[in-house]
PDB file of N, CA and C in Angstrom:
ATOM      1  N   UNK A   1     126.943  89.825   5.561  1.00  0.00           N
ATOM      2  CA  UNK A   1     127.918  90.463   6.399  1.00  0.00           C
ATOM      3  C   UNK A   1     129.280  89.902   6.065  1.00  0.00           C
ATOM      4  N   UNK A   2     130.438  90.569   6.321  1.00  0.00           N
ATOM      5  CA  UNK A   2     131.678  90.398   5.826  1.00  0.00           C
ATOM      6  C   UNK A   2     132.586  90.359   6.964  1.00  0.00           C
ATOM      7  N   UNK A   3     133.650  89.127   6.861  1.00  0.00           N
ATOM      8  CA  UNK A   3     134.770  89.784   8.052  1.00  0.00           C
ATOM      9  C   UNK A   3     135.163  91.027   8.061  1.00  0.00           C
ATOM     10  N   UNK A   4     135.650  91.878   8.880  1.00  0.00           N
ATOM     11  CA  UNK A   4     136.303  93.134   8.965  1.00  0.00           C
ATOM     12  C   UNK A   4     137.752  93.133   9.735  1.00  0.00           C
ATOM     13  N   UNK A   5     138.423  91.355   9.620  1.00  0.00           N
ATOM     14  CA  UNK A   5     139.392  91.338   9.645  1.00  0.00           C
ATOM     15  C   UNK A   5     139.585  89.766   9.715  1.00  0.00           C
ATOM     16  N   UNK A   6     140.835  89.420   9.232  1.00  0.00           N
ATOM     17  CA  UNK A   6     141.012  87.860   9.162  1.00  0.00           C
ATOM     18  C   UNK A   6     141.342  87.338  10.900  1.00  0.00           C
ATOM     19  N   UNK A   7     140.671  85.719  10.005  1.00  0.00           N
ATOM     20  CA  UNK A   7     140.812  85.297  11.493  1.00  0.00           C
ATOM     21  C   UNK A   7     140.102  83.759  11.532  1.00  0.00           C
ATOM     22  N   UNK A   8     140.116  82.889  12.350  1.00  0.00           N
ATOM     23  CA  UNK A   8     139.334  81.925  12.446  1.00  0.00           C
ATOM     24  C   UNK A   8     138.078  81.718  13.303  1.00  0.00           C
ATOM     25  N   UNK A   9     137.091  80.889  12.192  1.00  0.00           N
ATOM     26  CA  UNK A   9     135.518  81.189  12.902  1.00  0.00           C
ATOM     27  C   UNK A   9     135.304  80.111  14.128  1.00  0.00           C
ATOM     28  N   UNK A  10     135.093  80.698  14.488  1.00  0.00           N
ATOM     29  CA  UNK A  10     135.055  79.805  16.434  1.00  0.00           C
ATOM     30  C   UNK A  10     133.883  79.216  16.550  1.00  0.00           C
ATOM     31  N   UNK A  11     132.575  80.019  16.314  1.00  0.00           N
ATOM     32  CA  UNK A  11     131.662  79.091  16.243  1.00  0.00           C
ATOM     33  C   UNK A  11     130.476  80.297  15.460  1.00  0.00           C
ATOM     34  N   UNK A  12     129.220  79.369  14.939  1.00  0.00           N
ATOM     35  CA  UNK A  12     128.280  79.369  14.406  1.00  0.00           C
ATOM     36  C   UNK A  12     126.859  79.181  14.610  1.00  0.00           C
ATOM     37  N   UNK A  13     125.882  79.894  15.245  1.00  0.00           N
ATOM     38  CA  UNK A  13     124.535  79.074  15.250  1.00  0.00           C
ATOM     39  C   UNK A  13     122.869  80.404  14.350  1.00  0.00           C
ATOM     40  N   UNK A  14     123.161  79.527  13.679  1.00  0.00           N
ATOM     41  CA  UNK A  14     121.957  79.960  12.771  1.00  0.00           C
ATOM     42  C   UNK A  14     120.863  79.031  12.436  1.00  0.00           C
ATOM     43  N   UNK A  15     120.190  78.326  13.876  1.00  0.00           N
ATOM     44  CA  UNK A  15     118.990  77.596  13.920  1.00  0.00           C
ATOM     45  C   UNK A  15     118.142  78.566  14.262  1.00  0.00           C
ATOM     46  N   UNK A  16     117.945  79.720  14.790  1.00  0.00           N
ATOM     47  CA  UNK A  16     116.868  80.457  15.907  1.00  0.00           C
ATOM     48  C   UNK A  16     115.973  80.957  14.604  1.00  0.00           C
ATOM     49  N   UNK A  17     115.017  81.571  14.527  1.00  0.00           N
ATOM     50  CA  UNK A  17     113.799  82.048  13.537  1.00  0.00           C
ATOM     51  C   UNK A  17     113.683  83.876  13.955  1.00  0.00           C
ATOM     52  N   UNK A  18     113.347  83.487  15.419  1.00  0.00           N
ATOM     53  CA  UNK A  18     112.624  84.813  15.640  1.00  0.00           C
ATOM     54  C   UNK A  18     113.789  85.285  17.047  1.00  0.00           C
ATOM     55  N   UNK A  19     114.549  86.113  17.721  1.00  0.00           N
ATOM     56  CA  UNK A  19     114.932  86.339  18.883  1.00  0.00           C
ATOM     57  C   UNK A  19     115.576  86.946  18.685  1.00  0.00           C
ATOM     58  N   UNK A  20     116.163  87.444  19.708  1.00  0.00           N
ATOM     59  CA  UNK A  20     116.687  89.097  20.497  1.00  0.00           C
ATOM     60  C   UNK A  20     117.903  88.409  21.683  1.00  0.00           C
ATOM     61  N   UNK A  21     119.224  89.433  21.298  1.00  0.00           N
ATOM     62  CA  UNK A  21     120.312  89.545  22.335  1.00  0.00           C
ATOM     63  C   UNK A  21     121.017  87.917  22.151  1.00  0.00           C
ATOM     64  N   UNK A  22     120.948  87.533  22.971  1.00  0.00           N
ATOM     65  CA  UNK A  22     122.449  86.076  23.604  1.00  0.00           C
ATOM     66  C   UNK A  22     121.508  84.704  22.708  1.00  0.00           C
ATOM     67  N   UNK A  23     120.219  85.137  22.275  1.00  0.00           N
ATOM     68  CA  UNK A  23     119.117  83.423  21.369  1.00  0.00           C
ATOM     69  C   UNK A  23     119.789  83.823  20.429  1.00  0.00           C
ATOM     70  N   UNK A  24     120.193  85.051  19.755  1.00  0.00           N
ATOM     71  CA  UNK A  24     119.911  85.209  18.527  1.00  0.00           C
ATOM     72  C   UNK A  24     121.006  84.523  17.487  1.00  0.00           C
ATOM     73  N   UNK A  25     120.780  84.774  16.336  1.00  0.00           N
ATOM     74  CA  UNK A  25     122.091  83.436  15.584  1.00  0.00           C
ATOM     75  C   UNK A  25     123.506  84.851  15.244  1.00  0.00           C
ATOM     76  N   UNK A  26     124.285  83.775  15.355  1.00  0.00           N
ATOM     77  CA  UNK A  26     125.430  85.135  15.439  1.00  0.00           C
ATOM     78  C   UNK A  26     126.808  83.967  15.023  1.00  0.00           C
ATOM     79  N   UNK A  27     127.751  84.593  14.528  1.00  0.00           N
ATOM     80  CA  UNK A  27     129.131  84.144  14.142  1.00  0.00           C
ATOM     81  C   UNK A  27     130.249  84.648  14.918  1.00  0.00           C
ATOM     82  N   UNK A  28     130.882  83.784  15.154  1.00  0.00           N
ATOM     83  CA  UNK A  28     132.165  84.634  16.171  1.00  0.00           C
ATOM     84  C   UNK A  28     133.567  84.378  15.311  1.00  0.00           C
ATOM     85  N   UNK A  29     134.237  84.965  15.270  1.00  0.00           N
ATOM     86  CA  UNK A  29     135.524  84.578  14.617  1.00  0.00           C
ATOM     87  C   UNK A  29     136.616  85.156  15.659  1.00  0.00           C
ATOM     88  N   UNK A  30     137.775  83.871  16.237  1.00  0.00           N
ATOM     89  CA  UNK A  30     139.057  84.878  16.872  1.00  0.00           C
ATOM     90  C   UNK A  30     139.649  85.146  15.783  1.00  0.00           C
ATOM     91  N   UNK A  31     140.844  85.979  16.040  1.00  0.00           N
ATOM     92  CA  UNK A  31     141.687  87.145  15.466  1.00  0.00           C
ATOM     93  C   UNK A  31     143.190  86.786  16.315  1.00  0.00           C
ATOM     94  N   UNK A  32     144.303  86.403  15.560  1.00  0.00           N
ATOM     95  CA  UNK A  32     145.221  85.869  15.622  1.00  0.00           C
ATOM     96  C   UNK A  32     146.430  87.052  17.238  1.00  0.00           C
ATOM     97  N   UNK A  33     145.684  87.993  16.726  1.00  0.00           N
ATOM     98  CA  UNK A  33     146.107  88.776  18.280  1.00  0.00           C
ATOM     99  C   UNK A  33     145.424  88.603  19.808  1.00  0.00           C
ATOM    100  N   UNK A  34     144.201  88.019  19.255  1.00  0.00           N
ATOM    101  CA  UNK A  34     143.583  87.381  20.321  1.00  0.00           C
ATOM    102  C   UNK A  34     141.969  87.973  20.503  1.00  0.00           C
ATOM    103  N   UNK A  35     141.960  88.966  19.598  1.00  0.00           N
ATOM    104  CA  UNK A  35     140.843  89.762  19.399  1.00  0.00           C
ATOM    105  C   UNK A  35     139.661  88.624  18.862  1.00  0.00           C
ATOM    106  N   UNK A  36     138.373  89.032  19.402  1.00  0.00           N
ATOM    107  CA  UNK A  36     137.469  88.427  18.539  1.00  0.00           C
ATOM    108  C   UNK A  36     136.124  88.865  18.347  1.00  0.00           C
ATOM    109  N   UNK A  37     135.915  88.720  17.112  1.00  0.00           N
ATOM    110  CA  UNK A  37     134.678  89.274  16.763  1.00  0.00           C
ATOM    111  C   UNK A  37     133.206  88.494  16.988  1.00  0.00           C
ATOM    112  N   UNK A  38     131.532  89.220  17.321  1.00  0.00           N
ATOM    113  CA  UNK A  38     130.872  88.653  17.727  1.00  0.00           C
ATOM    114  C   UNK A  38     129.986  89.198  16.258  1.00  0.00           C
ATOM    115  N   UNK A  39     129.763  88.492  15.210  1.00  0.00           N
ATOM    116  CA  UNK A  39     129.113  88.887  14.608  1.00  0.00           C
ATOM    117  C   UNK A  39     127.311  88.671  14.533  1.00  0.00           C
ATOM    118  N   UNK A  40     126.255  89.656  15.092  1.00  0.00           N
ATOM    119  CA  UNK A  40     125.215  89.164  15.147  1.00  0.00           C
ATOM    120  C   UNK A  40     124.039  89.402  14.339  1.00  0.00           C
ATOM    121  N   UNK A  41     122.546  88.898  14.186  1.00  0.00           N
ATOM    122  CA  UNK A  41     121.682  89.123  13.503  1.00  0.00           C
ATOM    123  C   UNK A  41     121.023  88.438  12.232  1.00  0.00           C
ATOM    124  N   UNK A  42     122.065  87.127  12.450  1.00  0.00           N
ATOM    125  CA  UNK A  42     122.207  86.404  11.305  1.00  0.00           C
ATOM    126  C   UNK A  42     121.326  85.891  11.172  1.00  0.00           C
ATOM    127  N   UNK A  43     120.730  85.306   9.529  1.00  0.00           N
ATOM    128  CA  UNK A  43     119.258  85.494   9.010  1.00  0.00           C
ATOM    129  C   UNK A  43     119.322  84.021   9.436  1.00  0.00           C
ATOM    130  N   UNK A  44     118.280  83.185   9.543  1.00  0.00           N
ATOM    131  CA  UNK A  44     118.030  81.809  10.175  1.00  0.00           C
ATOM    132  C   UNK A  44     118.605  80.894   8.543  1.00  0.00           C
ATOM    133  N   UNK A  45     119.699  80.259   9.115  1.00  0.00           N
ATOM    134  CA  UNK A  45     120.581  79.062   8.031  1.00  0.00           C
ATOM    135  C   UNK A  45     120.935  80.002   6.996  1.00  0.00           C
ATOM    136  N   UNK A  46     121.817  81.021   6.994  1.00  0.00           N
ATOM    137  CA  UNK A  46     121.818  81.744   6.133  1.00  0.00           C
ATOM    138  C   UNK A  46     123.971  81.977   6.464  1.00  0.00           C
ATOM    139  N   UNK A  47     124.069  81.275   7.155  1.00  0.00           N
ATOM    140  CA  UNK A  47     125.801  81.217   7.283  1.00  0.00           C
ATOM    141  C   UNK A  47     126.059  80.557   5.968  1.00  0.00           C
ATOM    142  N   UNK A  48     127.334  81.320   5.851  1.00  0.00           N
ATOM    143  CA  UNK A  48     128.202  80.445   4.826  1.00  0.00           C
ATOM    144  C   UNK A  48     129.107  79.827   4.816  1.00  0.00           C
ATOM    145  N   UNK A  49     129.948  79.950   6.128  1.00  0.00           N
ATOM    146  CA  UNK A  49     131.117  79.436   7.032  1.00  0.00           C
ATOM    147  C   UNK A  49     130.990  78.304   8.135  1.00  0.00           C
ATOM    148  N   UNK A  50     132.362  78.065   8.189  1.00  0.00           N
ATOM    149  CA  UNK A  50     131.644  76.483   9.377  1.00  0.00           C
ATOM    150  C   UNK A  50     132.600  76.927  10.082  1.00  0.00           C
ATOM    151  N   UNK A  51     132.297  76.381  11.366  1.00  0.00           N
ATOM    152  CA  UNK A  51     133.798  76.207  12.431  1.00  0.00           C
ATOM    153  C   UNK A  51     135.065  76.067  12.286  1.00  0.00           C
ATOM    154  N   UNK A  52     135.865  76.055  12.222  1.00  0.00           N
ATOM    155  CA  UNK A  52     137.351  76.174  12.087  1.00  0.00           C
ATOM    156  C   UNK A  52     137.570  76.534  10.502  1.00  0.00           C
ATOM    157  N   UNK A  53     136.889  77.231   9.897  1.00  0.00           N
ATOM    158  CA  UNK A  53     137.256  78.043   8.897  1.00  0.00           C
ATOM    159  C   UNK A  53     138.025  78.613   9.053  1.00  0.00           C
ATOM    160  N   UNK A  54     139.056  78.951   8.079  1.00  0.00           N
ATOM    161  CA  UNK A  54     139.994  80.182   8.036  1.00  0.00           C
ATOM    162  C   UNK A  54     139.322  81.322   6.752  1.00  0.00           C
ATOM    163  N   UNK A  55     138.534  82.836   7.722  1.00  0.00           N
ATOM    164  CA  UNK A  55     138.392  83.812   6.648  1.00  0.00           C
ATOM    165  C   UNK A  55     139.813  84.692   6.117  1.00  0.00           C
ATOM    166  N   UNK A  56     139.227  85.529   5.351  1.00  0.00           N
ATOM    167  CA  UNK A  56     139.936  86.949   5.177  1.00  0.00           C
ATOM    168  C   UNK A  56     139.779  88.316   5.303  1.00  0.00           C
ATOM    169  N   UNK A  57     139.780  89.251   5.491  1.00  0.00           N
ATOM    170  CA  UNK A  57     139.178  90.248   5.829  1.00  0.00           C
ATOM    171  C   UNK A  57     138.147  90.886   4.083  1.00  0.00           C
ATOM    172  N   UNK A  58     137.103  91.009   4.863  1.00  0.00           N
ATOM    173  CA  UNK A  58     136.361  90.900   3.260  1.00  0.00           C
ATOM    174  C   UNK A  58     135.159  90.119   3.157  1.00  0.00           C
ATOM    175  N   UNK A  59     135.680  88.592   3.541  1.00  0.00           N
ATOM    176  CA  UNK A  59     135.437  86.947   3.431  1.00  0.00           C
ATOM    177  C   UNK A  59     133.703  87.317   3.792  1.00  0.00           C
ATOM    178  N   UNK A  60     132.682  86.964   2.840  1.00  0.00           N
ATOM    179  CA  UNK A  60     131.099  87.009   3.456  1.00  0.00           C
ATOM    180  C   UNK A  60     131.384  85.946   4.183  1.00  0.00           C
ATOM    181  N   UNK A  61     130.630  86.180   5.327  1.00  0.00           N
ATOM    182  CA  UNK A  61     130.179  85.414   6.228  1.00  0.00           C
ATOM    183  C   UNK A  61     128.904  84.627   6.105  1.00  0.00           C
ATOM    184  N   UNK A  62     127.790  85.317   6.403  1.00  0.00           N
ATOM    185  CA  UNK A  62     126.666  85.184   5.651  1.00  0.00           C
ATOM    186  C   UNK A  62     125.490  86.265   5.803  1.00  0.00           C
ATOM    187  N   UNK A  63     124.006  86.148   5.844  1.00  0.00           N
ATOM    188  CA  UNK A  63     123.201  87.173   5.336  1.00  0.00           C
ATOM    189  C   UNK A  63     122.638  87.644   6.896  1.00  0.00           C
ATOM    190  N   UNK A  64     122.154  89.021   6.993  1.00  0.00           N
ATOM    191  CA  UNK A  64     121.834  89.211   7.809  1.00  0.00           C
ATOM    192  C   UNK A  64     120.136  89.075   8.097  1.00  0.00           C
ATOM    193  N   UNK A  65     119.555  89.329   9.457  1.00  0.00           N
ATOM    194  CA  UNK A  65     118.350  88.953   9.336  1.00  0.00           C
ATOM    195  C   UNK A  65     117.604  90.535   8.757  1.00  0.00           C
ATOM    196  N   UNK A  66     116.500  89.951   8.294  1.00  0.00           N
ATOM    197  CA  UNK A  66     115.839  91.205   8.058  1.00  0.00           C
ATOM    198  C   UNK A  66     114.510  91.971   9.046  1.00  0.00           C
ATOM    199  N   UNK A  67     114.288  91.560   9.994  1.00  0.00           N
ATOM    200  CA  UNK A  67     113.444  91.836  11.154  1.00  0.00           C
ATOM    201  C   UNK A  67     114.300  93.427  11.872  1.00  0.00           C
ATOM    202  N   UNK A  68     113.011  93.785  11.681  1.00  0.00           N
ATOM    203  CA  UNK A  68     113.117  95.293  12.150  1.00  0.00           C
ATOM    204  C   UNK A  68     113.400  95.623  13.134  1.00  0.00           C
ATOM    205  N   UNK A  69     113.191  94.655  14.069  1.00  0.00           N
ATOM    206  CA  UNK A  69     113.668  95.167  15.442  1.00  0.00           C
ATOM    207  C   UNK A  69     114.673  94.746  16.170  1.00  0.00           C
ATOM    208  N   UNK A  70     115.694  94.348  14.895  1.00  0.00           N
ATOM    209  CA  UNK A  70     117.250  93.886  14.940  1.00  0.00           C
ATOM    210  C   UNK A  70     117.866  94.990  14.266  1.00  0.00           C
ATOM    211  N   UNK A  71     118.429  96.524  14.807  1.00  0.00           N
ATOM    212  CA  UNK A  71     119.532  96.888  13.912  1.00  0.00           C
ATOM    213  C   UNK A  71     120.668  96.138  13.323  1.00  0.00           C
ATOM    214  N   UNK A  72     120.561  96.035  12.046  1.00  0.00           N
ATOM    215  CA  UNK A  72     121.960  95.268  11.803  1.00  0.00           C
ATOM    216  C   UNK A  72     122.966  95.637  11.214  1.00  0.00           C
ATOM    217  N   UNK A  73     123.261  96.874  11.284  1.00  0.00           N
ATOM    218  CA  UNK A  73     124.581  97.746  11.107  1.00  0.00           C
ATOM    219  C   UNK A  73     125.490  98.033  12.557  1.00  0.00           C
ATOM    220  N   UNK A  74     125.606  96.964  13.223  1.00  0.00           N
ATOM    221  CA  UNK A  74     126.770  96.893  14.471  1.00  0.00           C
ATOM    222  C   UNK A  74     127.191  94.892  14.672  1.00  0.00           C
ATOM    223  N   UNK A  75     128.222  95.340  15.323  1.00  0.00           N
ATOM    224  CA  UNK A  75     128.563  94.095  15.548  1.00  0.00           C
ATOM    225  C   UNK A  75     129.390  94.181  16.956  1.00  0.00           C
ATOM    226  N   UNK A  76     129.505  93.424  17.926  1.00  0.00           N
ATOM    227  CA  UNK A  76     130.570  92.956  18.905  1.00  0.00           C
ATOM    228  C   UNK A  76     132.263  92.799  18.654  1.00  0.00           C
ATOM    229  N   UNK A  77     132.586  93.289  19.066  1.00  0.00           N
ATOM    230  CA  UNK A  77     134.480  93.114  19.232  1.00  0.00           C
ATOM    231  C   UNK A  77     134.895  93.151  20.494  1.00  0.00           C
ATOM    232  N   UNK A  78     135.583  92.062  20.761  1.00  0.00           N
ATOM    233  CA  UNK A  78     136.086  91.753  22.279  1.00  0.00           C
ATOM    234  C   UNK A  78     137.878  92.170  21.938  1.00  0.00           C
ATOM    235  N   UNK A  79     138.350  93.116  22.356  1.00  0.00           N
ATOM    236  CA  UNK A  79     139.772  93.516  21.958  1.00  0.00           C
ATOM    237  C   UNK A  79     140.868  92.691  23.427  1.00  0.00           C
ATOM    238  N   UNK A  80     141.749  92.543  23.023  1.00  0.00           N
ATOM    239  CA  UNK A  80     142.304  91.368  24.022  1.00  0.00           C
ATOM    240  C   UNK A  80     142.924  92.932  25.020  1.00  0.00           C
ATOM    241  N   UNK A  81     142.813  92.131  26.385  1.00  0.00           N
ATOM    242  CA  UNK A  81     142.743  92.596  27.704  1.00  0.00           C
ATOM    243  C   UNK A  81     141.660  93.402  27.969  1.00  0.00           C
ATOM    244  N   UNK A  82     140.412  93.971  27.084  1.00  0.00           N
ATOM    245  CA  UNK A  82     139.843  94.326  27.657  1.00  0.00           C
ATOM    246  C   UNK A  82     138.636  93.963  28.064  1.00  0.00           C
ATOM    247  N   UNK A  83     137.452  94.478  29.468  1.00  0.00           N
ATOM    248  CA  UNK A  83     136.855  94.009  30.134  1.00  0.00           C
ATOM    249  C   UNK A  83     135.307  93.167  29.677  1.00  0.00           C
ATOM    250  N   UNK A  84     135.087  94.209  28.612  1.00  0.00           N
ATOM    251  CA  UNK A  84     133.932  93.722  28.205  1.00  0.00           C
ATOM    252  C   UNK A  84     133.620  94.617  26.917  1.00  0.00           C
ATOM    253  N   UNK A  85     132.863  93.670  25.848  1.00  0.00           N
ATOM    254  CA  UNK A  85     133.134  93.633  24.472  1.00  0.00           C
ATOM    255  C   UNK A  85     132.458  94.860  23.914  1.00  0.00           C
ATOM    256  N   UNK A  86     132.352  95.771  22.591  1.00  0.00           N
ATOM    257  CA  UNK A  86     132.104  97.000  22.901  1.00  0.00           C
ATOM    258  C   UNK A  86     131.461  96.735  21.231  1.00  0.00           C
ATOM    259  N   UNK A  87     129.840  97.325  21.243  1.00  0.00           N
ATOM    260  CA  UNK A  87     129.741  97.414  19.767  1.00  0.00           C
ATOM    261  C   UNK A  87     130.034  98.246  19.052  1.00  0.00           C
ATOM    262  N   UNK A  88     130.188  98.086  17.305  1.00  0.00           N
ATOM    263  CA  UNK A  88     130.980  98.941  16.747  1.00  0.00           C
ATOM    264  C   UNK A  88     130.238  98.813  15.829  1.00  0.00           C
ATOM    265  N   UNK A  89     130.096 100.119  15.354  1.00  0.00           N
ATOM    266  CA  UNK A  89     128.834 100.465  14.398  1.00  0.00           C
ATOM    267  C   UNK A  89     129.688 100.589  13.092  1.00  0.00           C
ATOM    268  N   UNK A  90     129.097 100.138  11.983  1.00  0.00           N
ATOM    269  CA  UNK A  90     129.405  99.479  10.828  1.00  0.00           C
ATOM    270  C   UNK A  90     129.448 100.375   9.720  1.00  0.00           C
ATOM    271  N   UNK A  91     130.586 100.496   8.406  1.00  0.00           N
ATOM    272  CA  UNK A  91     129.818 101.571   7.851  1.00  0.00           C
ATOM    273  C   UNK A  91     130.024 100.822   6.370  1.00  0.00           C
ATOM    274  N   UNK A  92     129.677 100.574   5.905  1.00  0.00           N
ATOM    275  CA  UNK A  92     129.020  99.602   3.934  1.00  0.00           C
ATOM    276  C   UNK A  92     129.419 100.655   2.674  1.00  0.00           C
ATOM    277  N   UNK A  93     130.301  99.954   2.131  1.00  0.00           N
ATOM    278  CA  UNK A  93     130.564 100.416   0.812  1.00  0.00           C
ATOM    279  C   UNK A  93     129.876  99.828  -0.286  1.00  0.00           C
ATOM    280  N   UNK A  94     128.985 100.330  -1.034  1.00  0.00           N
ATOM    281  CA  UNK A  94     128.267  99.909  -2.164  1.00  0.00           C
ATOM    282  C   UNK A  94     129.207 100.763  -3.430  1.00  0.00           C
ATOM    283  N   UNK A  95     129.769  99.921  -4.364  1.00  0.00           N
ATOM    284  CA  UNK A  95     130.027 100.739  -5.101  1.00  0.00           C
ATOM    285  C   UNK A  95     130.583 101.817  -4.430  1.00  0.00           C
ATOM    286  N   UNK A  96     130.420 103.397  -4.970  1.00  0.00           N
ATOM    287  CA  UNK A  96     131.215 104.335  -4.681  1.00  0.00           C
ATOM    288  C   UNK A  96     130.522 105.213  -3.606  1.00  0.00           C
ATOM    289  N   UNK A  97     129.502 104.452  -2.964  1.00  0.00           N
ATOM    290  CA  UNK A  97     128.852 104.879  -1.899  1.00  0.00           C
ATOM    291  C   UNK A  97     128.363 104.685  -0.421  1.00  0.00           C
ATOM    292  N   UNK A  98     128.564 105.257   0.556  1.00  0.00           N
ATOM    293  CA  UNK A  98     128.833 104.586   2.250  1.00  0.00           C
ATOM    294  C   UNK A  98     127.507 104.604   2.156  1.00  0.00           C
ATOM    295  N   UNK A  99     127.398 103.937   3.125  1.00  0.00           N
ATOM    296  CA  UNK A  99     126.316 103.506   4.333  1.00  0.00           C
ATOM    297  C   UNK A  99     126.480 103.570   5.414  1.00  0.00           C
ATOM    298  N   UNK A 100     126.136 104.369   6.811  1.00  0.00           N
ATOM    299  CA  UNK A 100     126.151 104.713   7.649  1.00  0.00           C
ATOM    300  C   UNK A 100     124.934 103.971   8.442  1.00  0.00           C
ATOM    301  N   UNK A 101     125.435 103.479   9.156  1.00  0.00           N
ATOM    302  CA  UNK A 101     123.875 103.598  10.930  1.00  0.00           C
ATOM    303  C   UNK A 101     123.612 104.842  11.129  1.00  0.00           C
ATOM    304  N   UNK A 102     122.668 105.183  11.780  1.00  0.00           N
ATOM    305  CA  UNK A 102     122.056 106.687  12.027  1.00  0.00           C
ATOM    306  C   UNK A 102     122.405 105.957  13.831  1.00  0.00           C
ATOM    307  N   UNK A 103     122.730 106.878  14.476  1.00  0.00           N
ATOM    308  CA  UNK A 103     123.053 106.972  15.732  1.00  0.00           C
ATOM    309  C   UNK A 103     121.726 107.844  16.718  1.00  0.00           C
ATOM    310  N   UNK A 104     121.771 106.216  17.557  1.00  0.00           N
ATOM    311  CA  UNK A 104     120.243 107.333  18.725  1.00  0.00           C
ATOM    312  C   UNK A 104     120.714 107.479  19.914  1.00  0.00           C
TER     313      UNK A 104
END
């Protein structure tokens, strides 16, 4: 997974193996406007970033998990003043070709 905008990584935990929602291992990075991202799904020790890193927009973060019953084409964004954080479905450039989430 990649930043999708610069910013500094706030925190990191990629000990968990197996879990779902608030266990699961995830990366957060703030965003110099105050925005911050909740990046989740992350494969167990599979970060590449530490705490007070400075990314770039781009910057891998690290790998996602591969367990099926983790979509991992969304991520969390908390946009400053608002109430509560909203996921945002992801879309992957390979080469000259997107990748889309399928929406349910």
């Amino acid at each position: 997974m990649c930043a999708a905008r610069a910013g500094v990584v706030a925190t990191i935990r990629q000990d968990v193996t197996k879990a779902k929602g608030a266990q699961a291992n995830f990366i957060i990075v703030y965003h110099e406007d105050g925005g911050v991202a909740w990046y989740q799904n992350l494969q167990k020790n599979a970060g590449l970033v530490k705490a007070g890193q400075r990314v770039a927009a781009g910057d891998t973060l690290g790998y996602l998990s591969s367990e099926k019953q983790h979509p991992p084409l969304y991520f969390d964004v908390e946009y400053p003043g608002a109430e509560s954080p909203q996921a945002v479905l992801v879309t992957f450039q390979v080469g000259d070709k997107l990748f889309r989430p399928h929406q349910h």
